[in-house]
C-alpha atoms as a PDB file:
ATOM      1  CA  UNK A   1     173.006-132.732  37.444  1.00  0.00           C
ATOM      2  CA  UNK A   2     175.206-132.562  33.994  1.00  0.00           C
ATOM      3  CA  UNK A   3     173.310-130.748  31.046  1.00  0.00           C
ATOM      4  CA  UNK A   4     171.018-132.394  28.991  1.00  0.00           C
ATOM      5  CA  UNK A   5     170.334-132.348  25.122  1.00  0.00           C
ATOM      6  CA  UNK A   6     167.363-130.237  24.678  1.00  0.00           C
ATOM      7  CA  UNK A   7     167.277-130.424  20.937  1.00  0.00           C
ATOM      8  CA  UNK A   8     169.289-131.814  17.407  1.00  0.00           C
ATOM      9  CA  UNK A   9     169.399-128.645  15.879  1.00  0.00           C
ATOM     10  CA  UNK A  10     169.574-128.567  12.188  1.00  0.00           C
ATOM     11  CA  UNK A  11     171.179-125.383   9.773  1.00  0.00           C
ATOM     12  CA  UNK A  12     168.640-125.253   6.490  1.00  0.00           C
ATOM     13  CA  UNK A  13     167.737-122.806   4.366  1.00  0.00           C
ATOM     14  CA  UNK A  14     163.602-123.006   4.899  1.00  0.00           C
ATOM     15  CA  UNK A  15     162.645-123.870   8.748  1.00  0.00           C
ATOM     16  CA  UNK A  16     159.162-124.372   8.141  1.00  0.00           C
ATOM     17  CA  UNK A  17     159.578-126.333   4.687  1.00  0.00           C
ATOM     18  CA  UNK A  18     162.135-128.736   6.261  1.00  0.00           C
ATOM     19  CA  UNK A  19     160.283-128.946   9.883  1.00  0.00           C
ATOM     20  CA  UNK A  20     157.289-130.096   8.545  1.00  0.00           C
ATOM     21  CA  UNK A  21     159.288-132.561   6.785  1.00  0.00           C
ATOM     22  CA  UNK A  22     160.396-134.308   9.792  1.00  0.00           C
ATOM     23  CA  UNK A  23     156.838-133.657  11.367  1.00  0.00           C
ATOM     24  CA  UNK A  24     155.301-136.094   8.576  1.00  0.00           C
ATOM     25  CA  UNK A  25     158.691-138.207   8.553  1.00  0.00           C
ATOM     26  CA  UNK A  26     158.190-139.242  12.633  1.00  0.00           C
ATOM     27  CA  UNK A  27     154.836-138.993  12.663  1.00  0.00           C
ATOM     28  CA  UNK A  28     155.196-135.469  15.447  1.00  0.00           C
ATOM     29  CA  UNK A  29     154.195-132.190  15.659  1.00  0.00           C
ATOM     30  CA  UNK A  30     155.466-128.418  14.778  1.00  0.00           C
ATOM     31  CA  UNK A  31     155.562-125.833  17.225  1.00  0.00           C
ATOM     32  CA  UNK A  32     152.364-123.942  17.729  1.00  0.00           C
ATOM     33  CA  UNK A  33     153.823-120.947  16.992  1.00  0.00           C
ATOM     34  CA  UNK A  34     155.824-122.125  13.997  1.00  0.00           C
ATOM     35  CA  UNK A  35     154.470-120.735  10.322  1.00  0.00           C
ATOM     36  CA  UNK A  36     155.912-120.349   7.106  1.00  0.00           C
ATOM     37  CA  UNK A  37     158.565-118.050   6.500  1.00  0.00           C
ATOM     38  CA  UNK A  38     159.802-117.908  10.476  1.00  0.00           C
ATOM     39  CA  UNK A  39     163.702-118.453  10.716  1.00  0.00           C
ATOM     40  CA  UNK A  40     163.508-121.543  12.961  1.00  0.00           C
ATOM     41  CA  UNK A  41     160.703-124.032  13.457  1.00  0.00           C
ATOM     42  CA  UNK A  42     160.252-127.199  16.066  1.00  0.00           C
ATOM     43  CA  UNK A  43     159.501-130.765  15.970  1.00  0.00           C
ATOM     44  CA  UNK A  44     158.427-131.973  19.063  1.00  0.00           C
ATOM     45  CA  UNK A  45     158.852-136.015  19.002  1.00  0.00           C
ATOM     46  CA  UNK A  46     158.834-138.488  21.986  1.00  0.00           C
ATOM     47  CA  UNK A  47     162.566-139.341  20.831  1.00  0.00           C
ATOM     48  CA  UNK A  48     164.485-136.333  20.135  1.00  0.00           C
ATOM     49  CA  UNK A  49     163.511-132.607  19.405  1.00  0.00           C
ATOM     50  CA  UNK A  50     164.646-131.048  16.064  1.00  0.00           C
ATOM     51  CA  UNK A  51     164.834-126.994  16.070  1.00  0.00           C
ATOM     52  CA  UNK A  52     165.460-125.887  12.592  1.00  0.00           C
ATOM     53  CA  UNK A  53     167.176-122.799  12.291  1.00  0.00           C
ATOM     54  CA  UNK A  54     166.884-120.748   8.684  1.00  0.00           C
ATOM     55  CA  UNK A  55     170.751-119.793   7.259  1.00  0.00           C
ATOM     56  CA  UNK A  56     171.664-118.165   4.667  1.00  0.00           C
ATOM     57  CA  UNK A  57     174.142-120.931   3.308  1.00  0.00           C
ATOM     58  CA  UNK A  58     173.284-124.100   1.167  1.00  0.00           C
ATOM     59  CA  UNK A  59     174.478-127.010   2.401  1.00  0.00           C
ATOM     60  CA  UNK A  60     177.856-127.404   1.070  1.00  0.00           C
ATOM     61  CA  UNK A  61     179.116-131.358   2.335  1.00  0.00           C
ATOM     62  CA  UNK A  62     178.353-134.889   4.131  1.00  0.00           C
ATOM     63  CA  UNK A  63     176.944-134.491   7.806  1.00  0.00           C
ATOM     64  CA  UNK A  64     179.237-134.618  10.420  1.00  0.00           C
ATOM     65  CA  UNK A  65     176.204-135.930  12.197  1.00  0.00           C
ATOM     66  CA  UNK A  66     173.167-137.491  11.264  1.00  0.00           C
ATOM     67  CA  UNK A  67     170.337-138.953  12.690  1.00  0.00           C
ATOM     68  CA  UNK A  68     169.405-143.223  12.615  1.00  0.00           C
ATOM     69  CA  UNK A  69     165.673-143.889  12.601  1.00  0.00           C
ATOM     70  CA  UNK A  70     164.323-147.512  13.760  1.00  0.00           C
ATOM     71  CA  UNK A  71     160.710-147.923  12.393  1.00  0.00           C
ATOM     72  CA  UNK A  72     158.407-148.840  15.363  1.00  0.00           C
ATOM     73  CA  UNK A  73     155.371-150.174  13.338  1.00  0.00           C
ATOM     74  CA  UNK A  74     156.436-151.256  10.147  1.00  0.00           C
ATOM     75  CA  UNK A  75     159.632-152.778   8.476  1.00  0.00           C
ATOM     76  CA  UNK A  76     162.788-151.052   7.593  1.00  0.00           C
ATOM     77  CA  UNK A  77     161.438-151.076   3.842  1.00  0.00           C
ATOM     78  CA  UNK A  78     158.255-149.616   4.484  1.00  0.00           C
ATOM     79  CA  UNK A  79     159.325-146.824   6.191  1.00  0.00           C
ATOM     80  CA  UNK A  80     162.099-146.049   3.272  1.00  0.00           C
ATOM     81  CA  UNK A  81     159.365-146.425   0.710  1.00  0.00           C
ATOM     82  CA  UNK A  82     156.669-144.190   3.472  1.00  0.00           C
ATOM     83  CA  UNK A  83     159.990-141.704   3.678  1.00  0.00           C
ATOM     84  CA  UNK A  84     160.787-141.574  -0.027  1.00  0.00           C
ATOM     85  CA  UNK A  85     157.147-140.924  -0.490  1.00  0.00           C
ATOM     86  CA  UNK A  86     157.272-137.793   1.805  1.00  0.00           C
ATOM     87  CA  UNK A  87     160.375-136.225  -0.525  1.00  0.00           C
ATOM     88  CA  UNK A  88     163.406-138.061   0.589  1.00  0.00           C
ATOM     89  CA  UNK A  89     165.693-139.300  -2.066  1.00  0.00           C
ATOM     90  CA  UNK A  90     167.789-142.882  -1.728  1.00  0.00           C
ATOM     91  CA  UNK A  91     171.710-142.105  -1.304  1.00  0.00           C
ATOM     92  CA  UNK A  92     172.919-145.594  -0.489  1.00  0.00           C
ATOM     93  CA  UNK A  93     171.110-148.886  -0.258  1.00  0.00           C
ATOM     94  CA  UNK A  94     173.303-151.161   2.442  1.00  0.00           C
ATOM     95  CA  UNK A  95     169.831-153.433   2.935  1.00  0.00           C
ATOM     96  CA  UNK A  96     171.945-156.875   2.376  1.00  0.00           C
ATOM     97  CA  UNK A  97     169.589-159.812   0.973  1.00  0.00           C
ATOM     98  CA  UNK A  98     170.068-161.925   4.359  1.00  0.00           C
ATOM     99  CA  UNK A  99     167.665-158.798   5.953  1.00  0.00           C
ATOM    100  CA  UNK A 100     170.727-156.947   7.309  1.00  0.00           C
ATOM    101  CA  UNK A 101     171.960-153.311   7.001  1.00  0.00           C
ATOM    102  CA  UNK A 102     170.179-150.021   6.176  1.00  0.00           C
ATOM    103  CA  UNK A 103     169.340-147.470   3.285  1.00  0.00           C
ATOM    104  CA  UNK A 104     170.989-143.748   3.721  1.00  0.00           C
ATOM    105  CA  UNK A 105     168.730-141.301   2.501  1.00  0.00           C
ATOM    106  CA  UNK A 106     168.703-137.425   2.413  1.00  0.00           C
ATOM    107  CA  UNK A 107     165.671-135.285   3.445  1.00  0.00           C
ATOM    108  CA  UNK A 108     164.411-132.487   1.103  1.00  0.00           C
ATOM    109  CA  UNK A 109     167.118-130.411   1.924  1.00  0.00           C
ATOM    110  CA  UNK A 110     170.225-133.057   1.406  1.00  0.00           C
ATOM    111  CA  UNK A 111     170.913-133.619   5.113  1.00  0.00           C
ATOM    112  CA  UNK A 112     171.626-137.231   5.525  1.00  0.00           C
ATOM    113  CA  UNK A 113     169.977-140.046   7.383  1.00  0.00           C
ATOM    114  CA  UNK A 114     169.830-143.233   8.018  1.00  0.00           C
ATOM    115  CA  UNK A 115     166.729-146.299   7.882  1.00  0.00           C
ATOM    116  CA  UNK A 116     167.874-149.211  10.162  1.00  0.00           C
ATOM    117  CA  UNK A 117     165.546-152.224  10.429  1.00  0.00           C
ATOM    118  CA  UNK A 118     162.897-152.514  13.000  1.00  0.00           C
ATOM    119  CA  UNK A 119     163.526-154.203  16.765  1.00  0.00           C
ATOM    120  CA  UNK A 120     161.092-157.298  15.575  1.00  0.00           C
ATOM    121  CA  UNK A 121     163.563-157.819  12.235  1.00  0.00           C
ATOM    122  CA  UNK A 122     166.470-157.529  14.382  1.00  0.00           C
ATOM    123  CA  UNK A 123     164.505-160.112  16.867  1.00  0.00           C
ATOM    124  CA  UNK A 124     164.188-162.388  13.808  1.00  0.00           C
ATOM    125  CA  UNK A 125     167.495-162.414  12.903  1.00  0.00           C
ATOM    126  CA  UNK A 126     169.549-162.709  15.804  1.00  0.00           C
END
């Protein structure tokens, strides 16, 4: 068997702080042995684990890679407004007035990502 992807791990300069972040953000869990002030913390979601590790640099340019979320109960909209409400700030709007594109936003710590529109608005559209 080849290797698998065990986790997206993420450089940040609080583990916890940005961890629980994502928790809220896809609706998952931390660790049960992550707490404030450890050096890395885990989000355990049904699509993709996030380990946070703690380093001592800011981050310093764009993501070389960055993570697309597809709302599953709710429309692309909702979950940017939901996501802006949990401390994400809008980068770029591309949401096109036919229904189309996506918004880039960037979590509490400036890593990128990206909102694309639900698999029912891409149904409706296609």
């Amino acid at each position: 068997m080849t290797s698998l992807v065990r986790h997206v791990t993420i450089d940040c300069t609080d583990a916890y702080a940005l961890a629980s972040f994502w928790a809220a953000a896809l609706d998952a869990k931390l660790g049960d042995d992550d707490l404030p002030g450890d050096p890395e913390a885990a989000v355990e979601s049904p699509g993709a684990n996030l380990l946070f590790i703690q380093v001592p640099e800011a981050k310093a340019a764009k993501n070389r890679v960055h993570l697309d979320l597809q709302p599953q109960d709710r429309t692309r909209d909702e979950e940017v407004e939901r996501l802006l409400a949990l401390g994400a700030t809008l980068l770029d709007d591309r949401r096109n007035a036919d229904g189309t594109g996506w918004a880039t936003l960037a979590d509490p710590e400036g890593n990128e990502f990206c909102v694309e529109r639900s698999a029912a608005e891409r149904a409706a559209t296609s």
